[in-house]
Protein backbone atom coordinates (compact mmCIF):
# COMPACT_ATOMS: atom_id res chain seq x y z
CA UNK A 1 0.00 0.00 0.00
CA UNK A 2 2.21 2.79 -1.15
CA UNK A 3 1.36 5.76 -0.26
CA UNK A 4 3.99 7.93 -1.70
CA UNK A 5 2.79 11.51 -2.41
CA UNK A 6 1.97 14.46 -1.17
CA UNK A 7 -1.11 13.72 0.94
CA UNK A 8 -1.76 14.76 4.47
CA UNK A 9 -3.71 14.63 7.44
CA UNK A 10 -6.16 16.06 9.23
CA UNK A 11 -7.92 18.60 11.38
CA UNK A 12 -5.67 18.85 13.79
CA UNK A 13 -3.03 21.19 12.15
CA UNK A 14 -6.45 23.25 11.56
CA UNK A 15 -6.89 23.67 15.22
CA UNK A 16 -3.06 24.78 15.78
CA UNK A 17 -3.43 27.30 13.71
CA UNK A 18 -6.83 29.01 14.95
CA UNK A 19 -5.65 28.06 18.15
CA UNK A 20 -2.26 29.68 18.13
CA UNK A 21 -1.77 31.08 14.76
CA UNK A 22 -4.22 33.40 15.17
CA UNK A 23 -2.74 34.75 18.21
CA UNK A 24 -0.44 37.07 16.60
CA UNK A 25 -3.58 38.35 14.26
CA UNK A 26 -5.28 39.35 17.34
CA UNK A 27 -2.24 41.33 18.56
CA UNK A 28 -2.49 43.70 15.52
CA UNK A 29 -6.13 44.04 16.01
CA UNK A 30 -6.85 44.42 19.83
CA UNK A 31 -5.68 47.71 21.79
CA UNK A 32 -4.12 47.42 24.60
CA UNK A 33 -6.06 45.95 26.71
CA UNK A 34 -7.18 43.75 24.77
CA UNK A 35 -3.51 42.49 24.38
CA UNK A 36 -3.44 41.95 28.15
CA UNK A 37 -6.30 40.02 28.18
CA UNK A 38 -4.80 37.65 25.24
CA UNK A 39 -1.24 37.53 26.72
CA UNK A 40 -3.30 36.50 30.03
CA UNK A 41 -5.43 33.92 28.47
CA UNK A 42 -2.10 32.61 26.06
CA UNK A 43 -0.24 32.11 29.19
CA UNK A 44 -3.35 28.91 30.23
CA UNK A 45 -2.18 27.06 27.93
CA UNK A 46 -1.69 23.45 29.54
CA UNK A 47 2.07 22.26 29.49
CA UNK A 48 3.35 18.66 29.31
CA UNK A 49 6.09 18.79 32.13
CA UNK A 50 9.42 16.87 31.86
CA UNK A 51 8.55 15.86 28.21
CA UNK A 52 12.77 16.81 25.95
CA UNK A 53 12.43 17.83 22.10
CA UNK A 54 15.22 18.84 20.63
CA UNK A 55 16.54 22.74 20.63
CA UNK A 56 16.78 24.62 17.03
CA UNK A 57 18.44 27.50 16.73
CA UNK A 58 16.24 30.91 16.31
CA UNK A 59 15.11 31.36 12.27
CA UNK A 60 16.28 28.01 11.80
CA UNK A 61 13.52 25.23 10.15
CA UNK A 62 11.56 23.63 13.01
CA UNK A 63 9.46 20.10 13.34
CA UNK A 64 6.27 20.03 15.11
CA UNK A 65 5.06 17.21 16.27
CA UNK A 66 0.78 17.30 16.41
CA UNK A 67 -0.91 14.71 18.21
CA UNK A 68 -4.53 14.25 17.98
CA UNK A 69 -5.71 12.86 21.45
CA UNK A 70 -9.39 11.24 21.87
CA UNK A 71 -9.29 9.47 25.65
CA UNK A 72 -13.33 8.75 24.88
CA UNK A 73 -12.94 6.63 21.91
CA UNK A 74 -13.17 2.85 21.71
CA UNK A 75 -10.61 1.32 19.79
CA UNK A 76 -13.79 0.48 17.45
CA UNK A 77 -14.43 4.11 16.56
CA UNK A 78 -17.61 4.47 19.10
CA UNK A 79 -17.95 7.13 21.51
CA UNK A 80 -17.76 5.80 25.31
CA UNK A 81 -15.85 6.80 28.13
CA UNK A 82 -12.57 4.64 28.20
CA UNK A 83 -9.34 4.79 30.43
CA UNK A 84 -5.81 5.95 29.05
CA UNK A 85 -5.10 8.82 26.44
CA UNK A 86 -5.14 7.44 22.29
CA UNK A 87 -3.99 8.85 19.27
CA UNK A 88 -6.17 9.15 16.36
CA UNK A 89 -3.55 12.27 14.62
CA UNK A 90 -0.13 11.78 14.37
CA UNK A 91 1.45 13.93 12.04
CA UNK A 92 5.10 16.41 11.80
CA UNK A 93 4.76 20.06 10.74
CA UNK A 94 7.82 21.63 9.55
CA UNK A 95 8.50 25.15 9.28
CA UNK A 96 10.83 27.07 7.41
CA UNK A 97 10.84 30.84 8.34
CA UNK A 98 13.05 31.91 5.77
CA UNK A 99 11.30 30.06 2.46
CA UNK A 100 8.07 31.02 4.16
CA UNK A 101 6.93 26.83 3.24
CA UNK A 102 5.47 24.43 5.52
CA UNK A 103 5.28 20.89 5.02
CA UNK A 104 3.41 18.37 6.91
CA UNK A 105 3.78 14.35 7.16
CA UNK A 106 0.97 12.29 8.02
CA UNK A 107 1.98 8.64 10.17
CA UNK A 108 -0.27 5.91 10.31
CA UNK A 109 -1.59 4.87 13.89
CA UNK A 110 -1.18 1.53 12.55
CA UNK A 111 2.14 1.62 11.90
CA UNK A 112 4.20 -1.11 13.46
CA UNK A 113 7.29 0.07 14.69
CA UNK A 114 10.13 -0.81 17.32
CA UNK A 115 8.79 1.36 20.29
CA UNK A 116 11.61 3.56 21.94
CA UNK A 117 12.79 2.15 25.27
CA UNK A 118 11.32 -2.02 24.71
CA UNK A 119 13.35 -4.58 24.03
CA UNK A 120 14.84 -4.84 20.46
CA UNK A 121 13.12 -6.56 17.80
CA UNK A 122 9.99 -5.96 19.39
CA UNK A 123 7.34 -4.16 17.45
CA UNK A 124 4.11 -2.21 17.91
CA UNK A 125 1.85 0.21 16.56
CA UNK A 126 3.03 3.77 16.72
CA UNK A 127 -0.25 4.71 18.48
CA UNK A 128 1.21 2.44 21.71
CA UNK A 129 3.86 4.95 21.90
CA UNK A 130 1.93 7.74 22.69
CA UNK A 131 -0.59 5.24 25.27
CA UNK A 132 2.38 4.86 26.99
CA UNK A 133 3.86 8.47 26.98
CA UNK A 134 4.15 11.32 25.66
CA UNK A 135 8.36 10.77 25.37
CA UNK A 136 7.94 7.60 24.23
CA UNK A 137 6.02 8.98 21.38
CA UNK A 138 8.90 11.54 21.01
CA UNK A 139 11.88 8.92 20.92
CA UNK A 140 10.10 6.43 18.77
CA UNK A 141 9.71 9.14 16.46
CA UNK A 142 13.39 10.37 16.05
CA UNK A 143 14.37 6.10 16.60
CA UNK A 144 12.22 4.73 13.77
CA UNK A 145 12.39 8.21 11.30
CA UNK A 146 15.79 9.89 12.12
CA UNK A 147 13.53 13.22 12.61
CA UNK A 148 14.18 16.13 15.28
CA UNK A 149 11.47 17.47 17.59
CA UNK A 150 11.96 20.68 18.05
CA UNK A 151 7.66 21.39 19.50
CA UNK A 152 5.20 18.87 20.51
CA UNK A 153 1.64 19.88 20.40
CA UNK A 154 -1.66 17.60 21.64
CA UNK A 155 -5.18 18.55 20.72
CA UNK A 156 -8.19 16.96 21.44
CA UNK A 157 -11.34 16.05 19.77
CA UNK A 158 -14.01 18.53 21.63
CA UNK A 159 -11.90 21.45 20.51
CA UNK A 160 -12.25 20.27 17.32
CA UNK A 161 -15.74 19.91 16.69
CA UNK A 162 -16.47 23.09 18.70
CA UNK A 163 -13.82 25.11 16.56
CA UNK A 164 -15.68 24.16 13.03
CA UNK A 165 -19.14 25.12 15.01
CA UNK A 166 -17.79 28.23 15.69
CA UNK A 167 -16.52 29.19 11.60
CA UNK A 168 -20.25 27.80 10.17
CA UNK A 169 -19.10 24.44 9.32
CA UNK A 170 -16.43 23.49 6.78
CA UNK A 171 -17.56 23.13 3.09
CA UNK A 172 -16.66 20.09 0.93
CA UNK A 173 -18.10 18.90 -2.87
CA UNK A 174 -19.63 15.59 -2.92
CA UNK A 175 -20.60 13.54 -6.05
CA UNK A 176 -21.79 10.42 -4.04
CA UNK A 177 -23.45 10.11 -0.88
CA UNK A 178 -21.20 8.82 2.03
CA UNK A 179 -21.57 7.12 4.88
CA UNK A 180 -19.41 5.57 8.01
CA UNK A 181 -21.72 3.68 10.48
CA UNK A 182 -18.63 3.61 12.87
CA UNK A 183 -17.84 7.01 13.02
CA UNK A 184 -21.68 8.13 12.85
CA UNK A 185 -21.12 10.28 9.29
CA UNK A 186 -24.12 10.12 7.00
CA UNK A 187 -24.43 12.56 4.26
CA UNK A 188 -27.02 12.00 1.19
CA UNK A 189 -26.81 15.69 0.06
CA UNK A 190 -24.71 16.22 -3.54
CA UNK A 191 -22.56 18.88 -4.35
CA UNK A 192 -21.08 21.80 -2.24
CA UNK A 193 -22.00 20.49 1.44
CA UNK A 194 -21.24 22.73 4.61
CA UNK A 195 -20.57 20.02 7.09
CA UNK A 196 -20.92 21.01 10.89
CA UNK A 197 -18.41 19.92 14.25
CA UNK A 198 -20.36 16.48 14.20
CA UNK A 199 -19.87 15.24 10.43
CA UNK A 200 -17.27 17.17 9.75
CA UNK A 201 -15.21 15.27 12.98
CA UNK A 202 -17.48 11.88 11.69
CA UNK A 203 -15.72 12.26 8.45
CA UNK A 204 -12.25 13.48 9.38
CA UNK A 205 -12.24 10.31 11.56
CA UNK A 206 -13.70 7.62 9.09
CA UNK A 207 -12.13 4.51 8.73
CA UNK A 208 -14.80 2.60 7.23
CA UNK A 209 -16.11 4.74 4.64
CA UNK A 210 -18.62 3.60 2.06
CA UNK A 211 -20.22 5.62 -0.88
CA UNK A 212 -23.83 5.33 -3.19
CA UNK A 213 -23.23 3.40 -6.65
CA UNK A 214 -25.90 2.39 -8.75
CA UNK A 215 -25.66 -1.51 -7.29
CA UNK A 216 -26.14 0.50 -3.31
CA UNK A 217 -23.48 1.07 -1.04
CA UNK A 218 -20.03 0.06 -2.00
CA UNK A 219 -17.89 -1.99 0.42
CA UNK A 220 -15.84 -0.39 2.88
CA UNK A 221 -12.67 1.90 2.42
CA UNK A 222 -10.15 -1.05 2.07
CA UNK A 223 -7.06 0.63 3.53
CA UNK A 224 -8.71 1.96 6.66
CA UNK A 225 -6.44 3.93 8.18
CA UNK A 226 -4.04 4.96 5.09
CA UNK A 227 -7.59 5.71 3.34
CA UNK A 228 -8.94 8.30 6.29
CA UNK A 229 -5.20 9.97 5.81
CA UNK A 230 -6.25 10.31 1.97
CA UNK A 231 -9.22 12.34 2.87
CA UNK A 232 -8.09 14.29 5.90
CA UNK A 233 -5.60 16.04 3.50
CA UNK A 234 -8.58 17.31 1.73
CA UNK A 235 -10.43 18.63 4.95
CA UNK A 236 -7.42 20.43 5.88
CA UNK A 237 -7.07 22.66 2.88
CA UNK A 238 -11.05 23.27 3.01
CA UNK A 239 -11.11 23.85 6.59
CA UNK A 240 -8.13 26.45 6.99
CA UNK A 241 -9.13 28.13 3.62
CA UNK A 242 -12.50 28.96 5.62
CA UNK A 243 -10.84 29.59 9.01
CA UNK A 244 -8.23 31.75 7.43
CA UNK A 245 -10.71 33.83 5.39
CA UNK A 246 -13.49 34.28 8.45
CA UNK A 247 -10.71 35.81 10.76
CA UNK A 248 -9.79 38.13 7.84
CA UNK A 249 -13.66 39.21 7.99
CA UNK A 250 -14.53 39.27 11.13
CA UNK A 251 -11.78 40.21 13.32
CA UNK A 252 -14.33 39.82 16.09
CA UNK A 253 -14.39 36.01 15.97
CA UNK A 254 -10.67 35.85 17.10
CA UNK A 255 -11.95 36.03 20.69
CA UNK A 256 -14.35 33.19 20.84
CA UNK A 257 -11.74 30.98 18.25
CA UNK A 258 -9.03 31.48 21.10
CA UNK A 259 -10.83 30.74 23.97
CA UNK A 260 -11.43 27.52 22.11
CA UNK A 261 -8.00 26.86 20.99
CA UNK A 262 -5.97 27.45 24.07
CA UNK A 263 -8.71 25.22 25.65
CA UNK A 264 -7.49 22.29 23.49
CA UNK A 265 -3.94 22.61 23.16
CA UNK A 266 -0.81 21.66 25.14
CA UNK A 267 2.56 22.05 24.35
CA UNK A 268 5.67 21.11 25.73
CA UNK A 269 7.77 23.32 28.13
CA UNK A 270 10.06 24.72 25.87
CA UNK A 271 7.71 25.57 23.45
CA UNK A 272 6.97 29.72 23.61
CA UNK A 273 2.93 30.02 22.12
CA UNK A 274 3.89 34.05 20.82
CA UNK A 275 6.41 32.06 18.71
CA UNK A 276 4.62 29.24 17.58
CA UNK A 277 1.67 31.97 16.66
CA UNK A 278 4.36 34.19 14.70
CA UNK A 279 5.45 30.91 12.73
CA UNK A 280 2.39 29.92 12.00
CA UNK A 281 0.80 33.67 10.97
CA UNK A 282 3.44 34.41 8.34
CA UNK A 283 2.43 30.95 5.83
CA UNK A 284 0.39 30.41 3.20
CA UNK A 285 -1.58 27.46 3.93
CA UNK A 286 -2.90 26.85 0.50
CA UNK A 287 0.91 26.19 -0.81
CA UNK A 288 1.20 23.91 2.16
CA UNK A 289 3.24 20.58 0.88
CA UNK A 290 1.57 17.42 2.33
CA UNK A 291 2.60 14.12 2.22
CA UNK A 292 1.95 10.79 3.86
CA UNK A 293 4.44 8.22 4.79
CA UNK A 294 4.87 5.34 1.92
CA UNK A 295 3.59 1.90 3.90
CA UNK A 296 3.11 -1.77 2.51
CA UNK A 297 0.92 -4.28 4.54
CA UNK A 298 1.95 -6.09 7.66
CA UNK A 299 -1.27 -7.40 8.23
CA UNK A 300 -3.72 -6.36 5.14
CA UNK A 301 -6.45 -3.76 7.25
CA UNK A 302 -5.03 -4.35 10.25
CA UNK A 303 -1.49 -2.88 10.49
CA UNK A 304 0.98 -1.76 8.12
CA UNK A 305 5.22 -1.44 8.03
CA UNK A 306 7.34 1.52 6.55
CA UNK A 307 8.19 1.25 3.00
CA UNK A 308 11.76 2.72 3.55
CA UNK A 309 12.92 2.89 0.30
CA UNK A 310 10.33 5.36 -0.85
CA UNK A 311 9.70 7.09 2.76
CA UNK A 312 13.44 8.21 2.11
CA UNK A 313 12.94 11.07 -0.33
CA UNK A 314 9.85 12.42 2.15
CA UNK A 315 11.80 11.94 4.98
CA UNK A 316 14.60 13.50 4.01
CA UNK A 317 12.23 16.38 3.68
CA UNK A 318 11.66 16.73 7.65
CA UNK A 319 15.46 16.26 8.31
CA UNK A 320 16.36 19.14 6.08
CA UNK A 321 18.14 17.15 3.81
CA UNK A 322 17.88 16.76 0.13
CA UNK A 323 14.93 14.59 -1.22
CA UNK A 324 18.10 12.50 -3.13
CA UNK A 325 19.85 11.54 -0.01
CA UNK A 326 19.00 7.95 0.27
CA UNK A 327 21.01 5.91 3.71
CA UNK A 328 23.29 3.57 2.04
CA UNK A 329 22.09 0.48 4.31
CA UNK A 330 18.86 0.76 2.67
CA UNK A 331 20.48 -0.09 -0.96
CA UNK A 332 21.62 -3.11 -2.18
CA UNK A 333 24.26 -3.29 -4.22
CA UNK A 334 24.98 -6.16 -6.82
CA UNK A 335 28.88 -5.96 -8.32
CA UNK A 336 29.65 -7.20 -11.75
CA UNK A 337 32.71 -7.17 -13.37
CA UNK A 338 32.75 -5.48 -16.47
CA UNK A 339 36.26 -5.52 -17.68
CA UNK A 340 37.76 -9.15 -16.90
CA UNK A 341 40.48 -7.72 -14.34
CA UNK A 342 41.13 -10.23 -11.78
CA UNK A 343 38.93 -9.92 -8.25
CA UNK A 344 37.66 -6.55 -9.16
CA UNK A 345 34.20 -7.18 -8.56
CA UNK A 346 35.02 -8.39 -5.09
CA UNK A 347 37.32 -5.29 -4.53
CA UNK A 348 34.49 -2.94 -5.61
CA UNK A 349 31.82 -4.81 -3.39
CA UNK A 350 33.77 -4.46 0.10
CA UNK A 351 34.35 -1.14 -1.11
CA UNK A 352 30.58 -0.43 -1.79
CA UNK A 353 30.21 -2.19 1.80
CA UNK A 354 32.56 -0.22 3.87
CA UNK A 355 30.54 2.67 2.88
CA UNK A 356 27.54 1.19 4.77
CA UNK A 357 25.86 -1.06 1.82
CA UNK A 358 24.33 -3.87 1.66
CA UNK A 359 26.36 -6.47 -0.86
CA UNK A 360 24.15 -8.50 -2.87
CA UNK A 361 25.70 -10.58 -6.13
CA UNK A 362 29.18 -10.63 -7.40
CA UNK A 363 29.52 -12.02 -10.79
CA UNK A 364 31.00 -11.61 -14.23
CA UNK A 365 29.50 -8.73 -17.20
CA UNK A 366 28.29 -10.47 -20.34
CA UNK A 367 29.81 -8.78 -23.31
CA UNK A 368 33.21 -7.43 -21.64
CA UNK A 369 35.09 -5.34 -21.30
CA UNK A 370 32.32 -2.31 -20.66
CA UNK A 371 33.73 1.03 -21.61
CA UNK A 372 31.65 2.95 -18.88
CA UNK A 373 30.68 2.09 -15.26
CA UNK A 374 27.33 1.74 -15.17
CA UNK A 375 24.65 2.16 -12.30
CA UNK A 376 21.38 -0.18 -12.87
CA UNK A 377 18.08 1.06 -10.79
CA UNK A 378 14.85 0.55 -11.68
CA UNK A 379 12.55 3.21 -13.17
CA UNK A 380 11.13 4.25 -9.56
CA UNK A 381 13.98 4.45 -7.92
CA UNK A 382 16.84 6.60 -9.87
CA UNK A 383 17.50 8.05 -6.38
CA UNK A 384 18.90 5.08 -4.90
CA UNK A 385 20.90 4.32 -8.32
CA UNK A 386 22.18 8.23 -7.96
CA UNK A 387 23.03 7.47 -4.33
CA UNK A 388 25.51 4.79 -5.24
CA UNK A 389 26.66 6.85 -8.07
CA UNK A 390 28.05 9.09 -5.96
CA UNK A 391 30.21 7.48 -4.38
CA UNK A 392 32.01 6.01 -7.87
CA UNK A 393 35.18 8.21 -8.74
CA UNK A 394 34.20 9.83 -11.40
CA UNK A 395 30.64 9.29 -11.85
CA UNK A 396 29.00 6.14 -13.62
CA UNK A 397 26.44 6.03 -16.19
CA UNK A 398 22.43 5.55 -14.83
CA UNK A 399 20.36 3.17 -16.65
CA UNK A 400 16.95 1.52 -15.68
CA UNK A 401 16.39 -2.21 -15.72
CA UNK A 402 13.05 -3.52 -14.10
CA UNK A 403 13.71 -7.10 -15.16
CA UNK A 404 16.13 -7.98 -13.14
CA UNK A 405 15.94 -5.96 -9.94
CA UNK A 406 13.83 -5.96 -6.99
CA UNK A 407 12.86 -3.42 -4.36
CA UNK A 408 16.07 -1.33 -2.71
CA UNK A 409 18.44 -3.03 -5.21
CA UNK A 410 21.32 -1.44 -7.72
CA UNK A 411 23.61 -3.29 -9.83
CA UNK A 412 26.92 -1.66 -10.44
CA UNK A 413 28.85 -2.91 -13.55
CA UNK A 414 32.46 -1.80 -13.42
CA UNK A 415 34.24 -0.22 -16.78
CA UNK A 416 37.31 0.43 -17.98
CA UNK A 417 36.68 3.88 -16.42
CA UNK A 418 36.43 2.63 -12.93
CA UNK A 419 39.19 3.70 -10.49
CA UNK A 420 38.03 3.52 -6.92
CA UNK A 421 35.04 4.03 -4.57
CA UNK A 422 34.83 6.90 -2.17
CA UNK A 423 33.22 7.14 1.61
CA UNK A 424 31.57 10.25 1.57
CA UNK A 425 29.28 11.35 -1.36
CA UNK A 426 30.05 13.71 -4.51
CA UNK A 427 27.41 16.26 -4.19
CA UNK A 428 25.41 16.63 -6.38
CA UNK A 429 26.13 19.90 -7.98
CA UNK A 430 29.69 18.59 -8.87
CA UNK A 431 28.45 15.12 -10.18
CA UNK A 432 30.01 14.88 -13.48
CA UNK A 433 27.75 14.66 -17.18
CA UNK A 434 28.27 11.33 -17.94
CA UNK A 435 26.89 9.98 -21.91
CA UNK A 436 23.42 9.17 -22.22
CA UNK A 437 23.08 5.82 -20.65
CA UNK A 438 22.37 2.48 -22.39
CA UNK A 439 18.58 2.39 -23.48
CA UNK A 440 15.88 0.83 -21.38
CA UNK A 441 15.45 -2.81 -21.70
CA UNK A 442 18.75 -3.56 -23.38
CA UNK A 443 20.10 -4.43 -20.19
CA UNK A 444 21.45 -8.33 -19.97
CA UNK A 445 23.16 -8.71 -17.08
CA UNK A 446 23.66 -12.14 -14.82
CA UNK A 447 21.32 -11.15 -12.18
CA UNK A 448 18.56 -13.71 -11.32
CA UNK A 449 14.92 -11.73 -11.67
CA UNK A 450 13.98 -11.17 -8.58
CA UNK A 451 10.51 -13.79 -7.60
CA UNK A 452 7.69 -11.67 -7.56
CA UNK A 453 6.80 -10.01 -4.01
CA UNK A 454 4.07 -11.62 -1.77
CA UNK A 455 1.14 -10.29 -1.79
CA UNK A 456 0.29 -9.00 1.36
CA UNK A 457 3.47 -6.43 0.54
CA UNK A 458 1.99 -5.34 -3.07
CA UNK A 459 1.56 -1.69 -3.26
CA UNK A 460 -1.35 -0.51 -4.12
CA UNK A 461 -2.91 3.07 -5.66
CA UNK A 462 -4.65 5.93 -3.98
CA UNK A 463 -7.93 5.27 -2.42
CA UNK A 464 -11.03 5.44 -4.36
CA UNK A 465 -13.29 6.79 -1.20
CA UNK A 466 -10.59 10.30 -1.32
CA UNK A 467 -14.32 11.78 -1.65
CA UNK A 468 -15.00 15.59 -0.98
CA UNK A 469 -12.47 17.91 -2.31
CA UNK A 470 -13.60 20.77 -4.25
CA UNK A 471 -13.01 20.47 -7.89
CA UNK A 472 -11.06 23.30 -9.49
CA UNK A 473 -13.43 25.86 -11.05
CA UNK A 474 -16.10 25.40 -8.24
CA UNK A 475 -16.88 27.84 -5.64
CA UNK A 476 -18.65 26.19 -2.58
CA UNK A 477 -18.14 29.78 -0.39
C-alpha cells in the first residue's frame, strides 16, 4: 500500500493554527487591553512537564510534532468513556521561516514500529507509543524516522468539533453520498456540502467509509487507516481556507476561536505560544506541501510497516536534507565485473560495503570489457541508483532495468573507467555529465529476476473513497 505523495492529514493542524496562529492576528487588532487580556489567556495554555524535544536554533527550520488525542474513543471508533489517552492524529509540521513553506507528514496509527525504550526486535503500533507516553512517542519518532522534535503539540477532539461550530461548518463537494456507520457520518446531500463539528469530525475520523453506486453502497474503504489519511488532507485545505478567510472578515471572531484553541492545546515546556503563533501567521496554507508516509501491509487492514525505500525522499524532507539523499544500508548493491580484471568485482563490493551497503551478487559482465561504469536502478527508484553513483570516482552512467531488480536493489557494472570508490558522497552539484546511458530494456546482465513479491506487501494506488475535495473551477463559499 504505497502511499507515496503528497497527501496529508487532518484537522488537527487546523486547530493549531486558529488556536495559536491566530494569536499574533489578534495582537495587531486588539488595543491594549485587549492584548493583556490575550497575553493573560495565552499564558493557560496546559504544558506537558518533563517531556525533551530537541533545541533549534532561532530562524532556523523547526518540526512540530501534532498529536490528535481522543481518551473517549473505543478502539472500534464508538464514543464511550474509556481509560488511558489514544492517538487518532499523528502527524510532523515543519516550518521554514526563511522560504516562508510548511510541510506536513501524516503517520499511520497503525504503523508497526520498534517502540523507543522495549526490548529490540519488538514491534508495535506507533499509536502504543503515545498510550504509553508522551516521550515515548517523542523517541520512537526520532528512533524509527531519524527526525528532530523541536515542539510537541496535543489537541483533542471537543476542541475540534467546537472550533468548526464556531466558523459555520467546513464546506466540501460531494458527487456520491457517504456514509461511516462507525464514526456516525451520513451525508445524502450532492454537491457543495457545509458540514458542521459532528460530520465534519465523523468524516475526518472515518475509517470505514462507504459511498452510493448504482448496485447501493459500495464496500468499505479497504485501507482503513491509510484511506482516512487520503481524505483528511482534503479537509485540511477546506477547513483552513475557511478559518483563514473568516478571521480576515470578522476580526471579532478571534476572541471566541481562542478561547477555544488554548482550551485544546498543550505544548511542551520549551515551546513559547507568541512564537509558535508568529510561525504559523506568516504561511500560506494553501501552498502547504503534504505528504503521507509510503507503507506496505503487515497485516492487510489491520497494520501496516514503513516502506523505507520510498519514505526516504519524504523523509529527508523533515530532516532538512535533500529529497536524493537515500542511507546507504537501505540499498543493495549487486557488483559485476565489467572488464575481466582479476577480483575486481570483489574489490568494488567491500568497497561499496565499507561505505555502509548492503552487498548482494558478485559475478561476471556479459559482453566485456564495458567502456563505462554503469549504475542499474529501476525506473522508480533513480535516487537510490544516484546514491551509489556518488560514491564512484568519477561518476558512472544511470540506466533503468526492471527485469532484473527488486525493491532497494542497484547493480553496479564496473568499466574500464572505474578507479576507486569513495566514503563520503560527490554532491550533487559537482556530479560529473556522464553519456546518455544504455537504453531501457537492453540491459542483460547475470542477475537472477527477482521472484515476484508476496502479496500481502503489493503496493497498491490511492484510495477510491478520497471523496469531498472541491473540484477546481467550483466555488462552494
Amino acid at each position: 500500500m504505497t502511499r507515496p505523495s503528497r497527501n496529508s492529514r487532518r484537522s488537527w493542524l487546523q486547530r493549531i493554527l486558529l488556536g495559536l496562529g491566530v494569536i499574533v492576528v489578534l495582537g495587531s487588532l486588539t488595543g491594549a487591553g485587549g492584548a493583556v487580556w490575550f497575553m493573560r489567556k495565552i499564558g493557560n495554555i496546559e504544558r506537558i512537564n518533563n517531556l525533551s524535544v530537541d533545541a533549534v536554533p532561532a530562524g532556523e527550520p523547526s518540526n512540530y510534532l501534532v498529536v490528535g488525542s481522543d481518551t473517549r474513543a473505543n478502539t472500534d471508533g464508538s464514543y464511550g468513556e474509556v481509560s488511558g489517552q489514544r492517538s487518532d492524529t499523528i502527524m510532523i509540521v515543519r516550518l521554514d521561516p526563511e522560504t516562508k513553506q510548511a510541510a506536513v507528514l501524516s503517520l499511520p496509527r497503525d504503523l508497526m514500529v520498534p517502540i523507543a525504550g522495549r526490548p529490540s526486535g519488538e514491534l508495535d503500533k506507533l499509536n502504543s507509543a503515545y498510550a504509553e507516553s508522551h516521550q515515548t512517542l517523542v523517541d520512537t519518532i526520532r528512533l524509527n524516522f531519524g527526525i528532530e522534535v523541536n515542539h510537541y503539540v496535543v489537541v483533542d477532539f471537543v476542541g475540534f468539533q467546537r472550533l468548526v461550530d464556531a466558523v459555520g461548518g467546513v464546506p466540501f463537494y460531494l458527487d456520491r453520498a457517504i456514509k461511516d456507520d462507525n464514526s456516525g457520518l451520513f451525508v445524502e446531500e450532492l454537491g457543495c456540502v457545509t458540514l458542521g463539528g459532528d460530520q465534519a469530525l465523523a468524516y475526518a475520523r472515518s475509517r470505514h467509509l462507504q459511498y452510493m453506486t448504482p448496485d447501493g453502497w459500495s464496500r468499505e474503504d479497504p485501507i482503513a487507516d491509510l484511506g482516512r489519511i487520503q481524505r483528511q488532507q482534503v479537509f485540511i485545505r477546506t477547513a483552513l481556507a475557511k478559518v483563514l478567510g473568516q478571521i480576515k472578515h470578522n476580526p471579532l471572531k478571534l476572541t471566541e476561536l481562542i478561547n477555544i484553541g488554548v482550551d485544546s492545546v498543550s505544548l511542551d515546556p520549551e515551546t513559547d505560544p507568541f512564537d509558535l503563533a508568529d510561525q504559523f501567521s506568516g504561511f500560506d496554507m494553501s501552498a502547504m506541501e503534504s505528504y503521507s508516509l509510503p507503507v506496505v501491509d503487515l497485516v492487510p487492514e489491520v497494520s501496516v510497516t514503513t516502506d523505507t525505500v520510498h519514505a526516504e525522499p519524504i523523509l529527508n524532507i523533515f530532516r532538512g536534507l535533500d529529497p536524493s539523499e537515500v542511507a546507504p544500508g537501505l540499498i543493495t548493491v549487486n557488483v559485476l565485473n565489467g572488464t575481466g580484471t582479476q577480483g575486481q568485482a570483489n574489490d568494488a563490493a567491500a568497497a561499496f560495503q565499507a561505505v555502509g551497503f548492503t552487498i548482494g551478487e558478485r559475478s561476471n559482465f556479459p559482453n566485456s570489457p564495458l567502456a563505462q561504469t554503469t549504475v542499474f536502478h529501476r525506473s522508480d527508484e533513480e535516487n537510490l541508483g544516484l546514491r551509489v553513483a556518488r560514491h564512484i570516482t568519477g561518476g558512472a552512467v544511470l540506466a533503468v532495468d526492471d527485469v532484473n531488480l527488486s525493491p532497494g536493489q542497484v547493480t553496479v557494472a564496473t568499466g574500464t573507467d572505474f578507479t576507486t570508490v569513495h566514503m563520503q558522497p560527490t554532491p550533487l552539484d559537482q556530479m560529473p555529465n556522464n553519456a546518455p546511458a544504455p537504453a531501457e530494456g537492453t540491459t542483460d546482465t547475470t542477475v537472477a529476476p527477482p521472484p515476484p513479491p508476496p502479496p500481502d506487501t503489493t503496493p497498491t494506488t490511492s484510495s477510491d473513497y478520497t471523496i469531498g475535495a472541491i473540484p477546481d473551477g467550483v466555488d462552494c463559499g
